[in-house]
N, C-alpha and C. Protein backbone atom coordinates (compact mmCIF):
# COMPACT_ATOMS: atom_id res chain seq x y z
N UNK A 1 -77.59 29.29 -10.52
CA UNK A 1 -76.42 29.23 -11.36
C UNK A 1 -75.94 30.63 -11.73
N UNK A 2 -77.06 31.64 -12.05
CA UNK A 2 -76.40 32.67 -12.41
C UNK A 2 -75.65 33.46 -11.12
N UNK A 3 -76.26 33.29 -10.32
CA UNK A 3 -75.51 34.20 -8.86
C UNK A 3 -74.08 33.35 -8.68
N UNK A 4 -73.66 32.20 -9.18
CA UNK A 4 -72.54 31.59 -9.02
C UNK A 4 -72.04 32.62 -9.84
N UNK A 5 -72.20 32.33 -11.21
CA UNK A 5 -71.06 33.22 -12.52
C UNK A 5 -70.69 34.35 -11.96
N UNK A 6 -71.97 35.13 -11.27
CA UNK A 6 -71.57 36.54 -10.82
C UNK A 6 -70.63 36.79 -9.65
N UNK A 7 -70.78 35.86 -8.84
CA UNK A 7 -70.13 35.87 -7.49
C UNK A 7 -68.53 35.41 -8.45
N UNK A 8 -68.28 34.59 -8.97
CA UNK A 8 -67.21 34.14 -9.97
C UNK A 8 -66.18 35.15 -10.67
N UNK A 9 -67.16 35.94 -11.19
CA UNK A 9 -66.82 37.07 -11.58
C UNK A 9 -66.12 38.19 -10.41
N UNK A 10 -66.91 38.08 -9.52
CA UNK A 10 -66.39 39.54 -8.55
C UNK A 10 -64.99 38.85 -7.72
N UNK A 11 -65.47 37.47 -7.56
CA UNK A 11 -63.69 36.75 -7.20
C UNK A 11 -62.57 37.17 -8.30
N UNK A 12 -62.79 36.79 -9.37
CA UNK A 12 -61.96 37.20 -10.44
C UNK A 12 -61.37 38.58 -10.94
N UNK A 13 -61.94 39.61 -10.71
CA UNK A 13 -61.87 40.67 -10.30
C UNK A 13 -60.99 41.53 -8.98
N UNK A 14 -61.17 40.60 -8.37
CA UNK A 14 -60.07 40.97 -7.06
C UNK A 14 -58.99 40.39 -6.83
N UNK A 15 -59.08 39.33 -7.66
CA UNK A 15 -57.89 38.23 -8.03
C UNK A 15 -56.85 39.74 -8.78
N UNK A 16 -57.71 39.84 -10.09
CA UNK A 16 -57.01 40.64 -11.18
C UNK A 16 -56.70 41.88 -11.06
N UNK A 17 -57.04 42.55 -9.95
CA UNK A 17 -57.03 44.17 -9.24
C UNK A 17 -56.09 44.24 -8.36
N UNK A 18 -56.27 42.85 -7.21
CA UNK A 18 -56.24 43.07 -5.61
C UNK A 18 -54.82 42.31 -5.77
N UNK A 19 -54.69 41.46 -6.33
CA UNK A 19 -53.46 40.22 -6.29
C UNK A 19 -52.62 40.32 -7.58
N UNK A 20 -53.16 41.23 -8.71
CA UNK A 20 -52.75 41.07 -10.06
C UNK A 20 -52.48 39.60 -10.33
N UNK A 21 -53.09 38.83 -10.16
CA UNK A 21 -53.42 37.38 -10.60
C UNK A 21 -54.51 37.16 -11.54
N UNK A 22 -53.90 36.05 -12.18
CA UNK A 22 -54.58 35.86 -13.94
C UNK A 22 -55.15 34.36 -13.16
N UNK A 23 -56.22 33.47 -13.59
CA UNK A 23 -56.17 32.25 -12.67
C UNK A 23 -56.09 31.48 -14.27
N UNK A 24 -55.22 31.64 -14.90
CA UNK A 24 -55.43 30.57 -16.34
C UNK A 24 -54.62 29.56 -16.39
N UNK A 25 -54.08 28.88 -15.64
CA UNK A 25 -53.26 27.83 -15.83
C UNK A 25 -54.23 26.36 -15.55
N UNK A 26 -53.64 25.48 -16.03
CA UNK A 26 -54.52 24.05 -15.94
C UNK A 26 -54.61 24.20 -14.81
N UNK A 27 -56.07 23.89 -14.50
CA UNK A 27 -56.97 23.31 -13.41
C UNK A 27 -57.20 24.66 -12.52
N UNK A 28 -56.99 25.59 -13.22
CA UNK A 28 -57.34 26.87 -11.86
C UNK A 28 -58.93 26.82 -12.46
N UNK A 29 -59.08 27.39 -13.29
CA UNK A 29 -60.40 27.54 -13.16
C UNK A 29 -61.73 26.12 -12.53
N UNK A 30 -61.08 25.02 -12.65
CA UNK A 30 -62.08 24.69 -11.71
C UNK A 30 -61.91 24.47 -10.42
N UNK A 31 -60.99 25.04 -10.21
CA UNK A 31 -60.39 25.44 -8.25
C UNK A 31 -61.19 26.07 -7.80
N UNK A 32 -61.03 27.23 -8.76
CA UNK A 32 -61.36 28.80 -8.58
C UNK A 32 -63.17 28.62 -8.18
N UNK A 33 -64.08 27.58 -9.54
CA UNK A 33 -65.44 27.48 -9.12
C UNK A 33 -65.62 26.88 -7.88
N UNK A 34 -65.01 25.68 -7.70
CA UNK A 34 -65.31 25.25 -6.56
C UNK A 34 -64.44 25.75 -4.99
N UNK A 35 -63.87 26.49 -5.03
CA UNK A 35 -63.74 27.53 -3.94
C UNK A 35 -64.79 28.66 -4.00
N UNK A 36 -64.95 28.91 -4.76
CA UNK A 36 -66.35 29.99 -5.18
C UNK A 36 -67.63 29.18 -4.60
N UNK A 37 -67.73 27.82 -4.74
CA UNK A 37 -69.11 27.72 -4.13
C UNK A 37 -68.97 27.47 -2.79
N UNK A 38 -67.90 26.84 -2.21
CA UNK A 38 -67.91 26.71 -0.95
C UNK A 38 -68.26 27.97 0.14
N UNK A 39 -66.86 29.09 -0.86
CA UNK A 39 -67.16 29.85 0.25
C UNK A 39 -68.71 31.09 0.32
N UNK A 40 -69.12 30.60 -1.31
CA UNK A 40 -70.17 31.56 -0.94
C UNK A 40 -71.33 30.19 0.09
N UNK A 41 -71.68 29.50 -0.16
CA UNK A 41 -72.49 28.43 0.71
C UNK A 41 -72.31 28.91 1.80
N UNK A 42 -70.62 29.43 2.50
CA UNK A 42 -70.54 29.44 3.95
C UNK A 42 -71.13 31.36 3.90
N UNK A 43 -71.50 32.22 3.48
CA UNK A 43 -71.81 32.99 3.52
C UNK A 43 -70.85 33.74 3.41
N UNK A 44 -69.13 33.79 3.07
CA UNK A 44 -68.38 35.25 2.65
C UNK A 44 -68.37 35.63 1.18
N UNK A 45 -67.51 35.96 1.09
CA UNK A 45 -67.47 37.30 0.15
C UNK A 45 -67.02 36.81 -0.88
N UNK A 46 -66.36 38.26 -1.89
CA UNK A 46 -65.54 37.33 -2.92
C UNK A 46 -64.19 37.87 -2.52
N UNK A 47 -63.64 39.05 -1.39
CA UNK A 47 -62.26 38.57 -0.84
C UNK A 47 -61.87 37.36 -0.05
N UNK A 48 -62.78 36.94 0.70
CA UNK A 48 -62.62 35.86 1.32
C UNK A 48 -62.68 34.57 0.00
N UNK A 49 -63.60 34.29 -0.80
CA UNK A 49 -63.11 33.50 -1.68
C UNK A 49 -61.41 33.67 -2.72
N UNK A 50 -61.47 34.78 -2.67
CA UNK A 50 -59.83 35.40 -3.37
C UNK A 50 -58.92 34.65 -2.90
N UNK A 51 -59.06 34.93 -1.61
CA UNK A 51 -57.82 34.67 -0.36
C UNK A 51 -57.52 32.83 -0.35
N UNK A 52 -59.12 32.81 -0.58
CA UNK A 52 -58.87 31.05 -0.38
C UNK A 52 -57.66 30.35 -1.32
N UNK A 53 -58.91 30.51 -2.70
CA UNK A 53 -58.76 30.73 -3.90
C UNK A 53 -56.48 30.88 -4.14
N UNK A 54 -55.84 32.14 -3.55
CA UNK A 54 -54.48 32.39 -3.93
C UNK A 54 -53.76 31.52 -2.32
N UNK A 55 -54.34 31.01 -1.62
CA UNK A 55 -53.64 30.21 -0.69
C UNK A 55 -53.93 28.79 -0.92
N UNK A 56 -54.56 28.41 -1.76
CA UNK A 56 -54.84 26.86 -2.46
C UNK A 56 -53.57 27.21 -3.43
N UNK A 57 -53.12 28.19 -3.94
CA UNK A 57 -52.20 28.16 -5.38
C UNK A 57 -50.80 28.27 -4.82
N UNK A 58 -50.56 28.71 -3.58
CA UNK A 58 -49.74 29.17 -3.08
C UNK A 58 -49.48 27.77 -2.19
N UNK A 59 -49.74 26.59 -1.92
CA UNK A 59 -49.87 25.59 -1.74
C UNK A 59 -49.21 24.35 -2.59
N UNK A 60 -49.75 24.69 -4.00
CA UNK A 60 -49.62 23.97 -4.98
C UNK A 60 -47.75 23.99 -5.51
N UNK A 61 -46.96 24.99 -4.89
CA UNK A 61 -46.33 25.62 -5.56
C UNK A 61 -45.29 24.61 -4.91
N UNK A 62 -44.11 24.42 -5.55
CA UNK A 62 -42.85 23.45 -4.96
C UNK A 62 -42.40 24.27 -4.08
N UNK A 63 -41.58 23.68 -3.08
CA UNK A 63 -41.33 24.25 -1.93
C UNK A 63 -39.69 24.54 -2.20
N UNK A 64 -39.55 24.82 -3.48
CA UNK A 64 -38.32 25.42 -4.02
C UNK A 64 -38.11 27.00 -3.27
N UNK A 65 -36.80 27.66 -2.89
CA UNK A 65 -36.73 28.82 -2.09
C UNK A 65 -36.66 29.64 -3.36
N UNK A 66 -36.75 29.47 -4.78
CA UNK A 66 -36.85 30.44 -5.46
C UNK A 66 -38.43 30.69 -5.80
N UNK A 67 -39.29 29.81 -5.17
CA UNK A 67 -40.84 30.75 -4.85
C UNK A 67 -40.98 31.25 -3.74
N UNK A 68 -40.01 31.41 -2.82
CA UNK A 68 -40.50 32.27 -1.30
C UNK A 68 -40.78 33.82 -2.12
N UNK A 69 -39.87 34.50 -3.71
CA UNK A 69 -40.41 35.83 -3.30
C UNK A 69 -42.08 36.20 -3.84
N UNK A 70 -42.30 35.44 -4.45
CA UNK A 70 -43.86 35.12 -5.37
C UNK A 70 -44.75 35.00 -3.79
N UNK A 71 -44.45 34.34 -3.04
CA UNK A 71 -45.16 33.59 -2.28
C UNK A 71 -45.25 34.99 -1.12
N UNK A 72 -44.56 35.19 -1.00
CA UNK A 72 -44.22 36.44 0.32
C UNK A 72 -45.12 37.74 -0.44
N UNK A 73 -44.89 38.01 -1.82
CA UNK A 73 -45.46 39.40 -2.29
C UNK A 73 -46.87 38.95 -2.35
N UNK A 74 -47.50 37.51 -2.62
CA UNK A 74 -49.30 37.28 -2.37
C UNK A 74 -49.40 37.45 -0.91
N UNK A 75 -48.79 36.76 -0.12
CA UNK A 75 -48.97 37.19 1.13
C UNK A 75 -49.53 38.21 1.81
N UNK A 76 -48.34 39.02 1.69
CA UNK A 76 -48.46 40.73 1.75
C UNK A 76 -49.84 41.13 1.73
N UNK A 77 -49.80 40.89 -0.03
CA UNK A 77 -51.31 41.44 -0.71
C UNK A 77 -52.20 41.32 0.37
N UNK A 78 -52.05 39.74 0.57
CA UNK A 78 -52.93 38.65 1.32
C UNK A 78 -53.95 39.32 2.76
N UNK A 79 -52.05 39.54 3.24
CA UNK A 79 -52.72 40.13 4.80
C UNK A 79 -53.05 41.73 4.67
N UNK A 80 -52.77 42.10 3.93
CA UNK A 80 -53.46 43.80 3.91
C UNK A 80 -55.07 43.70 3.40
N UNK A 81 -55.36 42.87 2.45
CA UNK A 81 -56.67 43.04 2.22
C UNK A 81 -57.45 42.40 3.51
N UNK A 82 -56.59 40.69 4.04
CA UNK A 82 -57.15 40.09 4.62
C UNK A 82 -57.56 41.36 6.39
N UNK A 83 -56.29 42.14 6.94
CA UNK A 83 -57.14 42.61 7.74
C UNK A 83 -58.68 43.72 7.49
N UNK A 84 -58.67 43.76 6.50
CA UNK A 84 -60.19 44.27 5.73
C UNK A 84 -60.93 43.91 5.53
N UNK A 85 -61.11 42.31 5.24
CA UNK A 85 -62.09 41.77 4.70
C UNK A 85 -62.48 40.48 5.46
N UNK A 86 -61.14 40.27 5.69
CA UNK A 86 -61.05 38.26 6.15
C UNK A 86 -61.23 38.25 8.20
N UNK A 87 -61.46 36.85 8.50
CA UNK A 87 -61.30 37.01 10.18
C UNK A 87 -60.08 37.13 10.71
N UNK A 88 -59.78 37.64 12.07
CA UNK A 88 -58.95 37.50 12.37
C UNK A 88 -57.77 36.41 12.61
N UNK A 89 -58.73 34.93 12.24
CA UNK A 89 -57.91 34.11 12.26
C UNK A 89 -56.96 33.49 11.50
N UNK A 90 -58.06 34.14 10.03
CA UNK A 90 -57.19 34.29 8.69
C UNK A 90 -55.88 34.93 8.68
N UNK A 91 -56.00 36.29 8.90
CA UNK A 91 -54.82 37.46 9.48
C UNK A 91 -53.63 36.66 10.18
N UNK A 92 -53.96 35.61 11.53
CA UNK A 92 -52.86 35.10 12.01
C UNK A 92 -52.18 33.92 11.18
N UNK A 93 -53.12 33.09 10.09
CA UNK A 93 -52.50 32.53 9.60
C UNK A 93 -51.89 32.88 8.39
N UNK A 94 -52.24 33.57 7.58
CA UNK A 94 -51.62 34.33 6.67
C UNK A 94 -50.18 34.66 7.04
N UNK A 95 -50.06 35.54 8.48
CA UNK A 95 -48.63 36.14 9.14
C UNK A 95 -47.62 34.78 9.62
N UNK A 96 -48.19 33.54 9.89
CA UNK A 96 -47.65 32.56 10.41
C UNK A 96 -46.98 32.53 8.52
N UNK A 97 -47.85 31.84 7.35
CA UNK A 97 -47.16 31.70 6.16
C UNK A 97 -46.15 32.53 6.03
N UNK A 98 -46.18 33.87 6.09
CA UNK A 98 -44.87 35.19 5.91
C UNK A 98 -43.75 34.87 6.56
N UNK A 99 -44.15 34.34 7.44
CA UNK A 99 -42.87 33.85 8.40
C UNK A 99 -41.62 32.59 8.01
N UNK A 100 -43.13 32.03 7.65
CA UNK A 100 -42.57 30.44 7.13
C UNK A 100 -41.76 30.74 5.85
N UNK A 101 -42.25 31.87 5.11
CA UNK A 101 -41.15 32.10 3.56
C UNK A 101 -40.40 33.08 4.01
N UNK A 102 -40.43 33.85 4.86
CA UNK A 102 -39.24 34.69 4.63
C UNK A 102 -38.01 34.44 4.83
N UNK A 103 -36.77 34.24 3.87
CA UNK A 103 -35.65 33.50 3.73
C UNK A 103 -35.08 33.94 3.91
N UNK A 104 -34.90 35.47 3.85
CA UNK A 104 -33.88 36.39 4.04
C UNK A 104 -34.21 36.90 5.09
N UNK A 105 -35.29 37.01 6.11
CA UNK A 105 -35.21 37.31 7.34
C UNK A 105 -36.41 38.70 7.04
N UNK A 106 -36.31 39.35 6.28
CA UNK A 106 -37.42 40.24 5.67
C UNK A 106 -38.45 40.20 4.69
N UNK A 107 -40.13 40.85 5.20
CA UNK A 107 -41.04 40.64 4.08
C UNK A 107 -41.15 41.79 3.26
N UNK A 108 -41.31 41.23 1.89
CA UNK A 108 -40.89 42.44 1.06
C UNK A 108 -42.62 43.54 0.83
């Protein structure tokens, strides 16, 4: 239990550094744990739980075009950390999402 809180913690942390994301709205925090245990079970990190973690939220979001610019600036974040941290397959799907929001034809 305690290596969960901690691993919890270092997700939260890169959330709040890496994404400037707060996870306090109803029901994030128990997203947030149970993306936290999955992905530590599968053996990554806590960017790879981050990433999960802001593409579950980024999901959640209405498919209104006044969240493409919210959605495009996690992205971004997304794929710069993701070619650092995450697989490459992450990377292509991440760039496939950028695509899918960019409304104006450019990512910001």
């Amino acid at each position: 239990m305690f290596a969960g809180l901690v691993f919890g913690g270092k997700v939260l942390r890169v959330l709040k550094e890496k994404y400037e994301y707060d996870p306090v709205g109803p029901g994030q925090p128990v997203t947030m744990r149970r993306v936290c245990k999955m992905i530590r079970k599968n053996g990554g990190n806590e960017y790879d739980a981050a990433l999960v973690f802001m593409l579950s939220q980024l999901q959640m979001l209405s498919d209104d075009t006044s969240t493409y610019p919210f959605r495009r600036k996690m992205l971004n974040r997304a794929l710069a950390m993701g070619s650092l941290y995450t697989s490459e397959s992450a990377v292509r799907e991440i760039s496939h999402l950028l695509i899918q929001y960019a409304d104006d034809g450019g990512a910001t």
